[in-house]
Protein backbone atom coordinates (compact mmCIF):
# COMPACT_ATOMS: atom_id res chain seq x y z
CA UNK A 1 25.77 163.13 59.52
CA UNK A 2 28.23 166.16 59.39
CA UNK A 3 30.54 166.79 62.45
CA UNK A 4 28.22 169.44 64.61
CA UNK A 5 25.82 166.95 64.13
CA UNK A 6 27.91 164.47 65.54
CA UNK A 7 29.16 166.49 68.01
CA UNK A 8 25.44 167.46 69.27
CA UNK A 9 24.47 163.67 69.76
CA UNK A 10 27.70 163.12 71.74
CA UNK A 11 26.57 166.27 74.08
CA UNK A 12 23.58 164.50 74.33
CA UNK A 13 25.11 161.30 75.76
CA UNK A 14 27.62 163.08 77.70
CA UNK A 15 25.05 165.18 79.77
CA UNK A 16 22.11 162.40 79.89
CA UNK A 17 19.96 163.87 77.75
CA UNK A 18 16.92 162.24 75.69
CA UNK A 19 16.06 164.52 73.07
CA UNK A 20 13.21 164.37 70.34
CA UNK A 21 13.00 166.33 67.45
CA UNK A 22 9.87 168.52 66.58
CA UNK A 23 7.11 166.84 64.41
CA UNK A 24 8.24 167.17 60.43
CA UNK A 25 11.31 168.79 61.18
CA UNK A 26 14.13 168.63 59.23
CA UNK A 27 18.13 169.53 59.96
CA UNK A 28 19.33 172.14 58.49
CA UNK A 29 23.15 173.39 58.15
CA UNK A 30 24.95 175.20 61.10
CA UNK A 31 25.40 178.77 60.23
CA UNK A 32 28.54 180.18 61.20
CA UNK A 33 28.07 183.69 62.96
CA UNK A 34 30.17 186.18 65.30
CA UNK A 35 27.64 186.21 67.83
CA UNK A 36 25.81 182.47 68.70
CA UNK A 37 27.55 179.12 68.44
CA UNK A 38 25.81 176.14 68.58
CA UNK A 39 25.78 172.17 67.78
CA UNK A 40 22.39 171.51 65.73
CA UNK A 41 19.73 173.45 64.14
CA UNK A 42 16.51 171.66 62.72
CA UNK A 43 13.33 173.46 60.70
CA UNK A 44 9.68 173.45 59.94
CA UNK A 45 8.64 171.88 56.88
CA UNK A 46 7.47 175.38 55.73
CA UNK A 47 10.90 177.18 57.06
CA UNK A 48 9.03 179.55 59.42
CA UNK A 49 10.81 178.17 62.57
CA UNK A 50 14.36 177.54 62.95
CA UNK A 51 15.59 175.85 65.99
CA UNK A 52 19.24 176.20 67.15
CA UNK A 53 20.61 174.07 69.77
CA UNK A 54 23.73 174.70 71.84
CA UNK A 55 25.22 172.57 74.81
CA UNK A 56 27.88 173.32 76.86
CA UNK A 57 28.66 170.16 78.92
CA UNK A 58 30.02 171.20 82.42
CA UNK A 59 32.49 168.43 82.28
CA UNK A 60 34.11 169.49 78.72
CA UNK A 61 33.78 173.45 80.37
CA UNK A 62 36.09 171.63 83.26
CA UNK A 63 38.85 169.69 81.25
CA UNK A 64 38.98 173.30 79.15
CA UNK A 65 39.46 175.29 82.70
CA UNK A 66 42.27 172.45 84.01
CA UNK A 67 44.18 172.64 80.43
CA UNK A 68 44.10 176.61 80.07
CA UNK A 69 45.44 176.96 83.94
CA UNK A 70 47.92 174.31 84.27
CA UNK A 71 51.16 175.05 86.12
CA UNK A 72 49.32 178.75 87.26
CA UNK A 73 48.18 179.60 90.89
CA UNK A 74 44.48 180.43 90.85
CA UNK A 75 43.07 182.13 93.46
CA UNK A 76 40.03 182.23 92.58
CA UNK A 77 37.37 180.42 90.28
CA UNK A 78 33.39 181.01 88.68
CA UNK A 79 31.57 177.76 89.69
CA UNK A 80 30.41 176.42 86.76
CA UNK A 81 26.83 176.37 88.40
CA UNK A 82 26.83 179.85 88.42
CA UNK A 83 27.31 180.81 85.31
CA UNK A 84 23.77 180.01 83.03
CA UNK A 85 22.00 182.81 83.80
CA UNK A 86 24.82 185.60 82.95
CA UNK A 87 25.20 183.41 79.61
CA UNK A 88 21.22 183.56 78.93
CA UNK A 89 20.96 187.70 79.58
CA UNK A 90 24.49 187.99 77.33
CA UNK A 91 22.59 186.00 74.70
CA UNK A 92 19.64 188.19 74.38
CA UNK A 93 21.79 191.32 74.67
CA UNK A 94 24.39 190.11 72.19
CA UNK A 95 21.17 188.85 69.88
CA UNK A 96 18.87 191.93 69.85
CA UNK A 97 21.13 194.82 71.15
CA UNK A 98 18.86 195.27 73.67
CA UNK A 99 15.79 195.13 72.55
CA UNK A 100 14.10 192.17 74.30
CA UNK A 101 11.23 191.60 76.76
CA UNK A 102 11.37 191.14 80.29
CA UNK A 103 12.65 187.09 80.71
CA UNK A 104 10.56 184.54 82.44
CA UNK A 105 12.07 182.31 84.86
CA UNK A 106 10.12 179.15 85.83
CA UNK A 107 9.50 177.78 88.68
CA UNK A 108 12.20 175.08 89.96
CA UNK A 109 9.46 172.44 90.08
CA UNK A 110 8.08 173.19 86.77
CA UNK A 111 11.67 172.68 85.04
CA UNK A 112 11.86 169.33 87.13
CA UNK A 113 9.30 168.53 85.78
CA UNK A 114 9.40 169.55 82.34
CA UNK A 115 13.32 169.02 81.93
CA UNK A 116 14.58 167.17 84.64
CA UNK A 117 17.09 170.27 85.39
CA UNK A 118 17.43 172.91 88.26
CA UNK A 119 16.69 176.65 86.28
CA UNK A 120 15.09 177.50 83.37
CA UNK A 121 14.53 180.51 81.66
CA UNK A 122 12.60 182.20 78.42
CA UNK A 123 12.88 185.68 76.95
CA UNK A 124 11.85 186.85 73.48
CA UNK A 125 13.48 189.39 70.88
CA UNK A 126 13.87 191.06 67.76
CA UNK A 127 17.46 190.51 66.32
CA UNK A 128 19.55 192.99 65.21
CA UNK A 129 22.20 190.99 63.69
CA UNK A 130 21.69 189.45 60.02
CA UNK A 131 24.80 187.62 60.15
CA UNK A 132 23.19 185.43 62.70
CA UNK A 133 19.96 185.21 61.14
CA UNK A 134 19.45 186.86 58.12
CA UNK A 135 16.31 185.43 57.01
CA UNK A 136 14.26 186.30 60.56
CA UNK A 137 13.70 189.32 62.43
CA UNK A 138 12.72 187.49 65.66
CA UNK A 139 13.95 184.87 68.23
CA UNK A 140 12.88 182.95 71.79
CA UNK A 141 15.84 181.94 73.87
CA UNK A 142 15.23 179.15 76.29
CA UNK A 143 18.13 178.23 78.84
CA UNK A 144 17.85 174.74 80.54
CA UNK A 145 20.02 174.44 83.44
CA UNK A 146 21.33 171.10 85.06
CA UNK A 147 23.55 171.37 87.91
CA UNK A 148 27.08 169.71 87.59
CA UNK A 149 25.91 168.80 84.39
CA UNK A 150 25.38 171.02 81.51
CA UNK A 151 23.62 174.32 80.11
CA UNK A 152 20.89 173.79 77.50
CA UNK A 153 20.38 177.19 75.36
CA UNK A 154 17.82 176.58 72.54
CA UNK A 155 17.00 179.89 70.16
CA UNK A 156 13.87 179.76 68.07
CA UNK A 157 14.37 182.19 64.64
CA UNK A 158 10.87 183.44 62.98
CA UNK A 159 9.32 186.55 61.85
CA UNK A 160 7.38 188.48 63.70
CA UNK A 161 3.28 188.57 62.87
CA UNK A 162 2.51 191.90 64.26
CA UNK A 163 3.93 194.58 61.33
CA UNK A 164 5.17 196.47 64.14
CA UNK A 165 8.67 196.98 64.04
CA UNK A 166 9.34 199.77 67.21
CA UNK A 167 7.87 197.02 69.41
CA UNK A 168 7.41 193.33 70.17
CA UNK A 169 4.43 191.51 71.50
CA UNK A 170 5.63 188.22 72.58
CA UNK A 171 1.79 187.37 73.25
CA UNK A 172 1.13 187.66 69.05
CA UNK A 173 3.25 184.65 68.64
CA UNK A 174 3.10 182.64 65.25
CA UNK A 175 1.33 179.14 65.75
CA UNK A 176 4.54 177.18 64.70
CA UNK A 177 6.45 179.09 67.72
CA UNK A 178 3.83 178.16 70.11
CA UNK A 179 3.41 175.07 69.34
CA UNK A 180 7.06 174.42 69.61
CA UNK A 181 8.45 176.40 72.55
CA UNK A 182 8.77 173.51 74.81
CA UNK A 183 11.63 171.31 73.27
CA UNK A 184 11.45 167.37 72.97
CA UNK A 185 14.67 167.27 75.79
CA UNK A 186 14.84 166.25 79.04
CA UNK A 187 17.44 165.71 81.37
CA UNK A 188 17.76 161.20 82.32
C-alpha cells in the first residue's frame, strides 16, 4: 500500500466513513496534477472509468488553520461548514474552464439517506486540462458534505459517447458511469 493510499484509509477512519470499492475495480496510481489533489483513485477492469477520491477532514483543515495563525489576531474566520459548495463550483470551473452543466443538488434527506451527510451535490463536464486527465475528455464531480466532519469530493474520468464535442449531454452517459455514480461511502 503506497502512502496516498495510506493516507486515504486514515481519512476514512478519521471522518467515520465506511467505504466500499466498486465491483472489479482495481487501484490505480495517484496522478500528480496542478489542478485536483486527491488521496485514492481506483478503475474499471476495462479502464473506461476512473474514480478519484479526495477528503478533506474538517479536523486536519482545523489543526492547519490554528498552526498557520498562531501568535496573529484574527478577526475574522470562514466556518469550515461553509466552505463545500464554493470548493465543488471551483472544481468544475478549474476542471472544464467552464464548460459544465447546470449542478444538481439533492435533497437533504436523500443524502441522509444515501450518505449519512448534510449536502450533496453532482455536476458533469468536459475537461479541458490533459495534465489532469489526459486519457479522458469527460468527468462527474460528486461533493458529499458532513457537517463538523469532512468534505467528500469524488470525480469520475471517462469519455464521452456522444461524438459531439461543442456540447455535453449528461443524459448519454456510458453504462460504467451510471452504474457507478453513487459511491460505496457513507458517513457512520
Amino acid at each position: 500500500m503506497n502512502s496516498e493510499s495510506r493516507d486515504f484509509q486514515t481519512l476514512l477512519a478519521e471522518a467515520g466513513i465506511e467505504f466500499r470499492s466498486a465491483p472489479d475495480f482495481v487501484p490505480c496510481p495517484v496522478r500528480e496534477n496542478s489542478v485536483f489533489r486527491y488521496q485514492y483513485a481506483e478503475r474499471s477492469p476495462a479502464g473506461d472509468l476512473e474514480v478519484r477520491y479526495r477528503i478533506d477532514s474538517h479536523a486536519r483543515m482545523e489543526a492547519e488553520r490554528k498552526a498557520a495563525s498562531a501568535g496573529m489576531e484574527i478577526l475574522a474566520s470562514v466556518n469550515l461548514n461553509q466552505l463545500h459548495s464554493a470548493n465543488f463550483m471551483a472544481i468544475l470551473l478549474n476542471l472544464s474552464g467552464g464548460m459544465f452543466t447546470e449542478p444538481t443538488v439533492f435533497k437533504p434527506e436523500t443524502i441522509t439517506l444515501l450518505y449519512g451527510a448534510d449536502w450533496s451535490a453532482l455536476g458533469f463536464l468536459r475537461l479541458t486540462n490533459n495534465d489532469f486527465a489526459p486519457d479522458y475528455d469527460s468527468a462527474y464531480v460528486l461533493a458529499i458534505h458532513k457537517d463538523g466532519v469532512a468534505d467528500v469530493y469524488i470525480i469520475g474520468l471517462y469519455n464521452d459517447i456522444s461524438g459531439a464535442t461543442g456540447s455535453f449531454d449528461k443524459n448519454n452517459l456510458p453504462a460504467v458511469v451510471q452504474s457507478n455514480l453513487a459511491p460505496g461511502l457513507r458517513f457512520t
